[in-house]
Protein backbone atom coordinates (compact mmCIF):
# COMPACT_ATOMS: atom_id res chain seq x y z
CA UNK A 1 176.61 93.40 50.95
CA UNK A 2 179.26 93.33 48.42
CA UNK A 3 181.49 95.45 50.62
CA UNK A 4 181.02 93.74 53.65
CA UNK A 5 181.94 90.16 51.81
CA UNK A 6 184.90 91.90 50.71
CA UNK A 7 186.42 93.20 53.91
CA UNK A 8 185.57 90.61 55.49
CA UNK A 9 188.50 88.67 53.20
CA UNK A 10 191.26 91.02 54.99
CA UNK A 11 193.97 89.27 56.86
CA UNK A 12 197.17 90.83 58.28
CA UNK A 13 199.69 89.72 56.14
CA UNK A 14 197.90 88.69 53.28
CA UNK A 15 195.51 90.90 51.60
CA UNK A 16 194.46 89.17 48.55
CA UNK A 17 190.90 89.97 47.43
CA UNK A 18 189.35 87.45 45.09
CA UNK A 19 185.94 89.73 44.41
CA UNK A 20 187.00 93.09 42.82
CA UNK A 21 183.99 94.38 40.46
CA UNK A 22 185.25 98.49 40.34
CA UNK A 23 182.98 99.00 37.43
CA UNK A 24 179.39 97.98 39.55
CA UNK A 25 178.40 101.20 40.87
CA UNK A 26 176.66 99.61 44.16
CA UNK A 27 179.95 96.97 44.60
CA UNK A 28 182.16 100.66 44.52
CA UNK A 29 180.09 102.75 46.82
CA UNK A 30 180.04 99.75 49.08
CA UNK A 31 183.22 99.69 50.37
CA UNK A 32 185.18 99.55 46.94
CA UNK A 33 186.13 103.06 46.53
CA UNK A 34 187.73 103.22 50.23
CA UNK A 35 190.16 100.25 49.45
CA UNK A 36 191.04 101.45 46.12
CA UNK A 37 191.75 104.82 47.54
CA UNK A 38 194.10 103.88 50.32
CA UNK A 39 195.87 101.72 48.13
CA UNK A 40 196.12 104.73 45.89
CA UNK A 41 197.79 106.40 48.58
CA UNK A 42 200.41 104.16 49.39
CA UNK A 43 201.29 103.60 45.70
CA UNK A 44 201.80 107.42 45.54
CA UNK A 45 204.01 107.35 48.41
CA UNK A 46 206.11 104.00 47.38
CA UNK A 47 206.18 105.62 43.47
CA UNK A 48 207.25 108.99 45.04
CA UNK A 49 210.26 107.61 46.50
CA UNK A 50 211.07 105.45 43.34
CA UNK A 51 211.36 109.00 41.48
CA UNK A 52 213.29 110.87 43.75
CA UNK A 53 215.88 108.15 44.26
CA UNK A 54 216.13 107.71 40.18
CA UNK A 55 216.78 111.14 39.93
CA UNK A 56 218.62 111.80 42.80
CA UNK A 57 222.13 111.86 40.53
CA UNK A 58 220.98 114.61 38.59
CA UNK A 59 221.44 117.34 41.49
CA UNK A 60 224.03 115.62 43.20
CA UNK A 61 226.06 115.15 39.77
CA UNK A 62 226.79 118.97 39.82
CA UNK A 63 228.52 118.57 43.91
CA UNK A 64 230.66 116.32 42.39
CA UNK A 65 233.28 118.73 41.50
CA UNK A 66 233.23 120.71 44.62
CA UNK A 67 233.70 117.42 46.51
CA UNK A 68 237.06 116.66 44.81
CA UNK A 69 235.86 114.20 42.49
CA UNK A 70 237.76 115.53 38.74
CA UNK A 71 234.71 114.96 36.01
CA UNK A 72 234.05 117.05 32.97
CA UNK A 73 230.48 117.90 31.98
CA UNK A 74 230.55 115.81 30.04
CA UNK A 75 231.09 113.35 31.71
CA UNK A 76 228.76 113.99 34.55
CA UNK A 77 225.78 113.94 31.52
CA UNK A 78 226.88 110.59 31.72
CA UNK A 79 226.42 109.90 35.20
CA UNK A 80 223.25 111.89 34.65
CA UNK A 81 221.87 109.49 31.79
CA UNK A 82 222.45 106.31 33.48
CA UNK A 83 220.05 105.83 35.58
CA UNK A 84 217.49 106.29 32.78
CA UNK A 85 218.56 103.86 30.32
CA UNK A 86 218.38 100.91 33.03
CA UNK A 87 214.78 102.57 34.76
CA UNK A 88 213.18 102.92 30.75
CA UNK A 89 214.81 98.49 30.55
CA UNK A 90 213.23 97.75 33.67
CA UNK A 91 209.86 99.27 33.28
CA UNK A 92 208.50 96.47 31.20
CA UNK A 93 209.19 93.33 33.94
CA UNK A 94 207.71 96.08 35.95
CA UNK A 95 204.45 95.94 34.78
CA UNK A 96 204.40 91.82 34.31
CA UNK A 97 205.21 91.60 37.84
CA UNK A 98 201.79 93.20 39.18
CA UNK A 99 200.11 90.05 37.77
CA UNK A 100 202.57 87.53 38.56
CA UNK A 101 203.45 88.61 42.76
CA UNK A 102 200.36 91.31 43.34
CA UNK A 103 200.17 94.92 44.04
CA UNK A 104 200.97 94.77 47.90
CA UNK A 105 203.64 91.84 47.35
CA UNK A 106 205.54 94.07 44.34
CA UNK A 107 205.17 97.34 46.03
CA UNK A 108 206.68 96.15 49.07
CA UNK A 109 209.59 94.28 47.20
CA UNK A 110 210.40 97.15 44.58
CA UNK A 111 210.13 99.92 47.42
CA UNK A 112 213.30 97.71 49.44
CA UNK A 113 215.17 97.36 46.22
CA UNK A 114 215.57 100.94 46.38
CA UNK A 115 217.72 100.54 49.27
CA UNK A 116 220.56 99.29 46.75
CA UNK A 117 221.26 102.62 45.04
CA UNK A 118 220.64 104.68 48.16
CA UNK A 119 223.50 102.46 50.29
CA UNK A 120 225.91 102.38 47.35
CA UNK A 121 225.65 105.95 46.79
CA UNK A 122 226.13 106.93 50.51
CA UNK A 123 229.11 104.69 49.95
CA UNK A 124 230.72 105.83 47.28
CA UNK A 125 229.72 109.59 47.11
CA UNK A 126 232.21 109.85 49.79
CA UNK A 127 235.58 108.29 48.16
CA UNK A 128 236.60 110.98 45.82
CA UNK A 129 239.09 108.41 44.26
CA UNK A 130 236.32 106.43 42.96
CA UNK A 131 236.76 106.47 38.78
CA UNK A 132 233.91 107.42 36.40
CA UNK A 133 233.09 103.93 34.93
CA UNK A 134 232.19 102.86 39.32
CA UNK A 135 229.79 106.26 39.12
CA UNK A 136 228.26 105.64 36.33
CA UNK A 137 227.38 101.51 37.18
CA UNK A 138 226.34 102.66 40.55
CA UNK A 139 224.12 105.40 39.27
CA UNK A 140 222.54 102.96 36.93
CA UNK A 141 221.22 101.11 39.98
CA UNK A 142 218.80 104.21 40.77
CA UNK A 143 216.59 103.01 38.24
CA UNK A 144 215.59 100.47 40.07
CA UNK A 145 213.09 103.39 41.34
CA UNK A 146 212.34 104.56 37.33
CA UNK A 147 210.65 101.19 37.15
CA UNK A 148 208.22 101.47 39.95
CA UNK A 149 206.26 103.57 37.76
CA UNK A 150 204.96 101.56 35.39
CA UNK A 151 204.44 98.50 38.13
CA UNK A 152 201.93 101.66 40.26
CA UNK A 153 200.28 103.13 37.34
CA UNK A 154 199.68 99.41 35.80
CA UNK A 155 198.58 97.98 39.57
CA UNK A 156 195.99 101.39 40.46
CA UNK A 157 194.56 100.47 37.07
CA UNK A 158 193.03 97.37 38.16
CA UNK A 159 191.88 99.29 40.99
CA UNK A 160 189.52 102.19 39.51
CA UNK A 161 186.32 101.71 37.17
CA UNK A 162 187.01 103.15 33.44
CA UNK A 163 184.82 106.87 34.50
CA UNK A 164 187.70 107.36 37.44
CA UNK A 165 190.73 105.60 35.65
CA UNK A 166 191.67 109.05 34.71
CA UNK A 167 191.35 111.15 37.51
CA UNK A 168 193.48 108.21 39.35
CA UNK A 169 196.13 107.49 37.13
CA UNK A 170 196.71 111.14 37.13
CA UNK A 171 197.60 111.34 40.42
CA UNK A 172 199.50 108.88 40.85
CA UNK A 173 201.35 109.68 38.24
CA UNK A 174 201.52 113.17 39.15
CA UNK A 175 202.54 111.96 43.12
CA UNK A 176 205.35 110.09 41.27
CA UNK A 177 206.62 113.22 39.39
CA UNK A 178 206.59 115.09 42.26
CA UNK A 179 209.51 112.83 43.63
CA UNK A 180 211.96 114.70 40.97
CA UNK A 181 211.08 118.07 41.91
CA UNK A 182 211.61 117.64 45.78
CA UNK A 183 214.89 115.83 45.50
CA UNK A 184 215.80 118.64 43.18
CA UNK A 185 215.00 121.07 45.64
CA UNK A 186 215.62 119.31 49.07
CA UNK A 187 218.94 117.94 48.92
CA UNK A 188 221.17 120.68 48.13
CA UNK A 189 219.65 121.59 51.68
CA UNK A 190 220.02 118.32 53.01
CA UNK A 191 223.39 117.82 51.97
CA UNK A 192 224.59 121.54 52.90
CA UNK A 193 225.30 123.18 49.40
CA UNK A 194 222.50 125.96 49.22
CA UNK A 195 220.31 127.27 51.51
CA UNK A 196 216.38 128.02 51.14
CA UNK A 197 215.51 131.24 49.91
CA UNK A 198 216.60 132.96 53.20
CA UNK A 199 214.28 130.06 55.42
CA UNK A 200 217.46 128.01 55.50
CA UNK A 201 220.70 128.75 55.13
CA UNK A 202 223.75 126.65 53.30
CA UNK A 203 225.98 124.81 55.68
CA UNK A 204 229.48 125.68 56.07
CA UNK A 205 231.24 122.63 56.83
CA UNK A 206 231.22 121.22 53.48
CA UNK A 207 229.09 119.16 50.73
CA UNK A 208 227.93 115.49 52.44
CA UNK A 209 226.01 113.65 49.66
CA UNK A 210 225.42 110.29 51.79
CA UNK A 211 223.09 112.41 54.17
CA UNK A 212 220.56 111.90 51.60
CA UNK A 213 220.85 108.37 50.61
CA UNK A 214 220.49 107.33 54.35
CA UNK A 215 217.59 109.80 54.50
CA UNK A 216 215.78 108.10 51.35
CA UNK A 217 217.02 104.67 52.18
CA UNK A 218 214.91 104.86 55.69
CA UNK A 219 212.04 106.33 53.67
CA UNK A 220 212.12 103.04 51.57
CA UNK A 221 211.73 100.89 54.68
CA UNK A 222 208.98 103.24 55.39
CA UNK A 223 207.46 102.57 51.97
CA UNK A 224 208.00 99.20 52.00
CA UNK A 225 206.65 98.66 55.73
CA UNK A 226 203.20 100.73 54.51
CA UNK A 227 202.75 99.11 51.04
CA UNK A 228 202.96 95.50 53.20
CA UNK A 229 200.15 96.28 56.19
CA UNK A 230 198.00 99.14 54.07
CA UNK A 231 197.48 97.18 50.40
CA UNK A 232 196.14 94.76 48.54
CA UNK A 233 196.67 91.75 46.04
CA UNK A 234 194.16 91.64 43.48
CA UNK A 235 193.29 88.22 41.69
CA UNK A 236 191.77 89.82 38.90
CA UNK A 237 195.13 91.75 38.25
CA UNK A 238 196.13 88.32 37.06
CA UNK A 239 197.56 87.92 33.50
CA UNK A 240 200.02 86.13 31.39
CA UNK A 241 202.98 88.24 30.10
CA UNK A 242 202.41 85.90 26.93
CA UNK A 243 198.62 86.99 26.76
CA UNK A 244 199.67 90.83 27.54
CA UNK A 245 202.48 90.87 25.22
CA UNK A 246 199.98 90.55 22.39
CA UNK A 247 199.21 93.91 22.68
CA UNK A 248 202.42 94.49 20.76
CA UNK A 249 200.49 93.60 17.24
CA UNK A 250 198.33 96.74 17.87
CA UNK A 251 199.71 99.64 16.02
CA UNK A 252 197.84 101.39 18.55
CA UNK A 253 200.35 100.45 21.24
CA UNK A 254 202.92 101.50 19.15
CA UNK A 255 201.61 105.04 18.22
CA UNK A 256 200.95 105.90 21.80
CA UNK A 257 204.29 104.64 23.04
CA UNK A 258 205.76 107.04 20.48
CA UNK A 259 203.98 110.52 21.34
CA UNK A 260 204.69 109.08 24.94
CA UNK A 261 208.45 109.16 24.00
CA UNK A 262 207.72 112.69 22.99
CA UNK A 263 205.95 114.17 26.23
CA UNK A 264 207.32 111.71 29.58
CA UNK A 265 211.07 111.82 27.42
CA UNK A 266 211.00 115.39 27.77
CA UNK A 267 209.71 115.70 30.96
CA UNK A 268 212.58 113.09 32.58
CA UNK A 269 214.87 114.08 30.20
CA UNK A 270 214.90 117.80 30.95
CA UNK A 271 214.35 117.13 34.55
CA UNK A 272 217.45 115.07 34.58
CA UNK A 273 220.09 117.54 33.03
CA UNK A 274 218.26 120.94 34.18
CA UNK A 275 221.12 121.32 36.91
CA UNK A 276 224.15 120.61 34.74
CA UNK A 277 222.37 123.04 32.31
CA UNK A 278 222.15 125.72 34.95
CA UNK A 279 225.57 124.88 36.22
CA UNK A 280 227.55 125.12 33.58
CA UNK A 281 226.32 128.22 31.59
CA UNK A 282 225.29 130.32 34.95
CA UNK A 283 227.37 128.71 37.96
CA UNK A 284 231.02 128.38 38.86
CA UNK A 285 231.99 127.26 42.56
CA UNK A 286 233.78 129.39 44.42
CA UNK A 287 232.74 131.75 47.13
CA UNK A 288 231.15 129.07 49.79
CA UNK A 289 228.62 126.90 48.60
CA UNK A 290 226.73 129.85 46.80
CA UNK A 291 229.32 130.11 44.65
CA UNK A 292 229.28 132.91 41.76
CA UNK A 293 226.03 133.32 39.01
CA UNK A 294 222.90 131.90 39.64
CA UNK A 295 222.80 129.11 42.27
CA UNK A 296 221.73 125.96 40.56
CA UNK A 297 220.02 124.74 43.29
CA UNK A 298 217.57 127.17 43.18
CA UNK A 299 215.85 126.75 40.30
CA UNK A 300 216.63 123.43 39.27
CA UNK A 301 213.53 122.01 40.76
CA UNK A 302 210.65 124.50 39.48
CA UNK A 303 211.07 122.65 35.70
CA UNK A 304 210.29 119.33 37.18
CA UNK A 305 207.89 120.83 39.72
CA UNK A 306 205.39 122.50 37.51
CA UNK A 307 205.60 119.85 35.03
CA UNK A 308 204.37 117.39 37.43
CA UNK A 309 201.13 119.85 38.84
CA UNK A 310 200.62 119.71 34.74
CA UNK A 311 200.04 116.04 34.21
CA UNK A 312 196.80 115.49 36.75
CA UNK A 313 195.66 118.41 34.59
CA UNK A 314 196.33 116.68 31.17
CA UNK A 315 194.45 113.86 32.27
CA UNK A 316 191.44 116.12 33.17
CA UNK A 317 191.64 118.22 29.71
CA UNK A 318 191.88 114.62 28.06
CA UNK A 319 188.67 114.02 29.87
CA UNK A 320 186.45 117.12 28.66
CA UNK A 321 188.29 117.82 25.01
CA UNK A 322 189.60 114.67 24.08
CA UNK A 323 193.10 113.10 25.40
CA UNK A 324 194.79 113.16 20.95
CA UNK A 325 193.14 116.92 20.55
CA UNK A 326 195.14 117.82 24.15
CA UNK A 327 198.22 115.86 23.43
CA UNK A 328 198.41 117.54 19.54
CA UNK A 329 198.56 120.60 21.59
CA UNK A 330 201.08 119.81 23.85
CA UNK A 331 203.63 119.29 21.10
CA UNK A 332 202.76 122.88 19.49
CA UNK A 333 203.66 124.00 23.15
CA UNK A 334 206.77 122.22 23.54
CA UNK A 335 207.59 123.13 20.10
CA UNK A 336 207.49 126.88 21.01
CA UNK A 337 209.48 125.93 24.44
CA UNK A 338 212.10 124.55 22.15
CA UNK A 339 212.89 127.56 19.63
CA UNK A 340 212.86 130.01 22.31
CA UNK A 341 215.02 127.59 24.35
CA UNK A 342 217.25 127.37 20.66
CA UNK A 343 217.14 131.62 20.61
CA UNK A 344 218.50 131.81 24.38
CA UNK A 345 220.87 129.54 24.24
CA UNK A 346 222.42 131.00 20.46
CA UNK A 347 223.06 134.46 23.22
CA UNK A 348 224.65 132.95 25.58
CA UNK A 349 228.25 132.80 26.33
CA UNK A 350 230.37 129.43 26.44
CA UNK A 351 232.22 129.16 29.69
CA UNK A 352 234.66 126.10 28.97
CA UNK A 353 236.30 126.61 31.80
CA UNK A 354 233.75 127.73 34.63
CA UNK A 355 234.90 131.26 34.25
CA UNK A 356 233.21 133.45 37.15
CA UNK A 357 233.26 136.42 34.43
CA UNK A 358 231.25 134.43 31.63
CA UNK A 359 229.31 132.99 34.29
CA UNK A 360 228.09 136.75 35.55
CA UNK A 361 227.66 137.58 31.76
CA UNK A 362 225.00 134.98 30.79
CA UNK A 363 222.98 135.60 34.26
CA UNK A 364 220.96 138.41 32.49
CA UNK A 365 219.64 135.61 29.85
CA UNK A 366 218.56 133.66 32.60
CA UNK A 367 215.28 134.50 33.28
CA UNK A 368 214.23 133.69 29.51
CA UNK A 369 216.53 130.73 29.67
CA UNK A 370 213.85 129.22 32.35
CA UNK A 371 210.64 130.27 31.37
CA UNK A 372 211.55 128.67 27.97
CA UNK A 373 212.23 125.60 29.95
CA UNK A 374 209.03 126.31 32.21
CA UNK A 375 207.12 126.10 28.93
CA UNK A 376 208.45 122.84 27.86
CA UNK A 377 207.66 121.37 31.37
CA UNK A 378 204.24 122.32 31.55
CA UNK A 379 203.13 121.41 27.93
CA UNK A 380 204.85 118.06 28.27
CA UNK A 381 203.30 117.41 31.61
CA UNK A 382 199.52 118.06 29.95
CA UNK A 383 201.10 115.91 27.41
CA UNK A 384 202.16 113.03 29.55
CA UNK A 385 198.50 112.89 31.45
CA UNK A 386 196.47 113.32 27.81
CA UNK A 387 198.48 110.77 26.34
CA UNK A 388 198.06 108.05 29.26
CA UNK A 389 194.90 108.79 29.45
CA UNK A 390 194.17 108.07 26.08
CA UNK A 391 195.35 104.72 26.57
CA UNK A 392 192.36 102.48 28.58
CA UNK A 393 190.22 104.30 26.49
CA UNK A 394 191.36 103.29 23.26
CA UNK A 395 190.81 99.34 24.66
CA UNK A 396 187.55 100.23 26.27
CA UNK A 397 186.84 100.94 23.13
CA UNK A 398 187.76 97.59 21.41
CA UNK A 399 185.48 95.81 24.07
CA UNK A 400 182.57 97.71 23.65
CA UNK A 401 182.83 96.00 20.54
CA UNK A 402 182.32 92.49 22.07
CA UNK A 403 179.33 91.00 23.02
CA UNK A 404 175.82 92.71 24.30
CA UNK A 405 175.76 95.21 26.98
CA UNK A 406 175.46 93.21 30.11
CA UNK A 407 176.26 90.01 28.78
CA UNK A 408 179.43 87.76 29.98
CA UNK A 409 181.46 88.19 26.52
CA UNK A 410 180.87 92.11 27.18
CA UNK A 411 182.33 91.32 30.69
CA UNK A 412 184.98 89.19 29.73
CA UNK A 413 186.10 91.98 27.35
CA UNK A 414 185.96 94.85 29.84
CA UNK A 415 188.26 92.82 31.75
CA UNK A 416 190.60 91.53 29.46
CA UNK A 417 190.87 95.70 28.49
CA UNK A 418 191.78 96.24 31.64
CA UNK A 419 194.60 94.04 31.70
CA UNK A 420 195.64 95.24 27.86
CA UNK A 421 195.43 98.68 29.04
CA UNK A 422 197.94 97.85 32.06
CA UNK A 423 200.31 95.78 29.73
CA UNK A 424 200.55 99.27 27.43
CA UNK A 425 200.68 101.33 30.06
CA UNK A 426 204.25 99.70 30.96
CA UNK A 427 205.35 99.23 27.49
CA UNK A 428 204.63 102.70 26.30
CA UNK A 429 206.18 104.27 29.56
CA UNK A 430 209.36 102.12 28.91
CA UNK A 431 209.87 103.80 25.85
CA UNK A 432 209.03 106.74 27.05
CA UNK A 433 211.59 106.55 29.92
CA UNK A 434 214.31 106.30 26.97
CA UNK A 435 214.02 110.01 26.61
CA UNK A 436 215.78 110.36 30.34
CA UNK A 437 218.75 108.46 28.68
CA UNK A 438 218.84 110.32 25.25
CA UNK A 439 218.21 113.64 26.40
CA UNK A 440 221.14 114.16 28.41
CA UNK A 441 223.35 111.70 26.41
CA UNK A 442 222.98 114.43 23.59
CA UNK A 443 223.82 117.18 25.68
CA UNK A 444 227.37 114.93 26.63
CA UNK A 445 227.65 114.31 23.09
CA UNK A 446 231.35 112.99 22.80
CA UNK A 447 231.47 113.32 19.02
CA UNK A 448 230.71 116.63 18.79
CA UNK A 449 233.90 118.61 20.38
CA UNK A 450 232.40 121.85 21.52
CA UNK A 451 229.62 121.23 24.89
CA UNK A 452 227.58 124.38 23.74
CA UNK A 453 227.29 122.90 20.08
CA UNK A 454 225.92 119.93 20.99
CA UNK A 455 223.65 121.51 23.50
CA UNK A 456 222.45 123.84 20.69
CA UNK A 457 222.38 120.86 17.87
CA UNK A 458 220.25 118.41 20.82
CA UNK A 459 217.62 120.78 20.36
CA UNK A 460 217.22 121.30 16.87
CA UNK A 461 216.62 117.84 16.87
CA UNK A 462 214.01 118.32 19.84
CA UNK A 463 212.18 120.64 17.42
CA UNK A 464 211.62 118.46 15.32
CA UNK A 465 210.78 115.32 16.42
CA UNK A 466 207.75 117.67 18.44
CA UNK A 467 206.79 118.66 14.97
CA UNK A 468 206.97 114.69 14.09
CA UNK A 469 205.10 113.99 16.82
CA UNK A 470 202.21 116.75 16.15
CA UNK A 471 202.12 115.37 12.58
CA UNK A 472 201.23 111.50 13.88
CA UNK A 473 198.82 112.50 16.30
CA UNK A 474 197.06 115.18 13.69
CA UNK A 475 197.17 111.26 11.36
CA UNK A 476 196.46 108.95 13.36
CA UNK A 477 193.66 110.71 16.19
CA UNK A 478 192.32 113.91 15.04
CA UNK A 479 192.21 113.95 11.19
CA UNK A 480 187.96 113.49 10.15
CA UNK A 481 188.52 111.77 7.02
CA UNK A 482 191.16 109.20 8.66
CA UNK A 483 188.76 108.25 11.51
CA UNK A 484 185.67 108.45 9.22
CA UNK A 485 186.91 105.90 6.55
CA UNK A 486 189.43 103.71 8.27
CA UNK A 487 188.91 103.73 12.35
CA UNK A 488 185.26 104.56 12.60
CA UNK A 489 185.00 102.96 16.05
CA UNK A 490 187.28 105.74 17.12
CA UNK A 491 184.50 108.45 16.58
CA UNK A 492 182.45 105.68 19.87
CA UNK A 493 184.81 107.89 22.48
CA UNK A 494 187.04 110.82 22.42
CA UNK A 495 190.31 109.20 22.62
């Protein structure tokens, strides 16, 4: 049996299958689905960590202050945006190294290259002397783990047949997400500045950062331990980055990168400056680590958390209605997020200076303040599993195209699809990723002299790039006449 050949290739310490046929329903129920499924697991786990390590400045940017170190806001966005810019960079290599070391191979290495942030910032959090330029280099490390994205979702692609891709890819995706909301939530416990809802209480002998580097730098070796004994190399992963980078002549792969800009840029763009936001309209130290207004720590998480429960359920709306139909409506919802996000924020009070008093004054506009934001989070997390899914269906598509059904050209197209989809997967969630950078670089916003104003101005210009991006999906995916008289072979499958 197909399965039994297959296992029977397994060797510890090199698990390189050379017969992977996902899309042969008897090859998959033999065996196939098992293996892909545990190696789903362990790329969950390993892309988990990658998250929660890139994001791990953007709650522990807001302790700097009470540790001693003397940033502005401003300058913390900053801190906050680096990672970002270097995790959207790396996201591309990413992907091309799935094909060039393997799955296990490049899980196991990217999961111990997350041990570089986590030791330099258990370092360096501690050293209140350090200056901003050291923070901001050493928080650009952490996305090292905003890159381990796009090498998971491109590997567990290879993995699942085209009628599962979806359900797959959103969990994995989802697992990853995840990672943002539980550093969000857990380290201001781990680290002693806010307790947990009454379950836990704050510490009292001070902030300590470096307790959760060391904590995620052991769950790396962890990661990296499990990836190495519990997955597999594929050899039909294989590809040429020459061969996949001619995916970048498809306007296709442009289009989706750009509503993916619009939905996974929001998500890790929001995520990353949701507890500076909090901070420094509701929040002034002071007090213990509770401080005065509503504790950051709190609610910083919930954004990040409900966005990421959203995305496995983009993926299945993409599946029933259509992934451009489900993504058009994402941007109406995060379109609606952003002007009542725009009508809070022209009520609220700018505290300059941390004042306790303003601080107490804004806390009755913070419940609309967050279900604004909840809004935004949830339609951009439908928005980031429509979107993705759309994309192995659009070159599923192209190779129905090919050939007969059944005969080799068919099958060489299927599986040159595959490794397109995998090569746009990366590219459009690299440009996606830029929206972590830009978000909260526009909150910082050194040109414009007053923090609320350029808070206020960012998302006017959220509005309407969402209403930018509605407009090219409505173009490009949904309108009749355009699919009818110049991409018939779209009306095949509901992209």
């Amino acid at each position: 049996m197909p399965g039994r050949d297959q296992r029977s290739t397994y060797a510890p310490g090199g698990r390189t299958l050379t017969d992977w046929r996902p899309e042969e329903p008897a090859f998959w129920a033999a065996g196939a689905d098992r293996v892909a499924r545990r190696n789903l697991v362990w790329s969950i786990f390993a892309e988990h960590l990658g998250f929660s390590v890139w994001l791990m400045w953007s709650v522990s940017s807001a302790y700097l202050m009470s540790m001693g170190f003397d940033f502005t806001a401003q300058e913390l966005f900053l801190v906050v945006a680096a990672p970002n810019l270097l995790g959207s960079l790396l996201r591309l290599p990413y992907t091309f190294a799935v094909p060039r070391f393997g799955g296990r191979t490049w899980t196991t290495i990217s999961a111990l290259l997350l041990l570089v942030p986590t030791l330099l910032f258990a370092f360096f959090v501690q050293r209140p002397g350090t200056p901003l330029w050291v923070f901001v280099v050493i928080a650009a490390t952490a996305g090292l783990g905003g890159g381990n994205f796009a090498s998971s979702m491109a590997n567990i692609n290879f993995f699942y047949p085209a009628a599962r891709k979806g359900a797959a890819l959103g969990l994995n995706a989802a697992g990853g997400n995840l990672g943002v909301a539980l550093i969000q939530l857990f380290l201001p416990v781990l680290v002693g500045g806010a307790g947990l809802f009454g379950l836990v209480a704050a510490g009292d002998g001070g902030i300590h950062l470096e307790r959760a580097a060391w904590l995620y730098a052991a769950l790396a070796v962890v990661a990296a331990v499990g990836a190495w004994f519990g997955m597999n190399n594929l050899t039909v992963a294989s590809a040429r980055p020459r061969e996949s980078l001619a995916v970048l002549r498809h306007r296709h792969t442009w289009v989706v990168s750009f509503l993916y800009l619009g939905t996974f840029g929001s998500f890790i763009g929001f995520s990353a400056a949701m507890p500076l936001l909090i901070r420094t309209s509701f929040w002034v130290p002071g007090g213990g680590p509770a401080g005065t207004g509503v504790q950051f720590a709190y609610w910083a998480f919930i954004g990040a958390l409900v966005g990421s429960i959203a995305r496995p359920l983009g993926g299945w709306l993409a599946d029933r209605y259509g992934g451009a139909r489900v993504t058009a409506w994402s941007f109406v919802g995060m379109g609606a997020g952003a002007v009542a996000v725009l009508w809070v924020l022209g009520r609220l009070a700018d505290n300059p200076g941390q004042a306790a008093t303003i601080a107490e004054a804004n806390q009755a506009w913070f419940a609309p303040f967050l279900l604004a934001f909840l809004v935004i989070f949830a339609a951009s997390g439908i928005g980031n599993g429509s979107t993705y899914r759309m994309i192995p269906l659009i070159w599923a598509r192209e190779a129905r195209r090919i050939g007969a059904d059944g005969s080799p050209q068919r099958a060489a197209a299927v599986a040159q699809a595959t490794r397109n989809a995998s090569a746009v997967i990366g590219i459009a969630g690299s440009i996606g990723a830029l929206g972590g950078f830009l978000i909260p670089l526009s909150f910082a916003a050194p040109w414009v002299a007053d923090p609320a104003a350029a808070v206020r101005g960012a998302f006017a210009v959220f509005l309407g790039f969402y209403v930018l991006c509605l407009l090219v999906t409505w173009f490009v995916y949904t309108r009749r006449t355009f699919l009818v008289s110049r991409l018939p072979s779209l009306a095949e499958a509901r992209v």
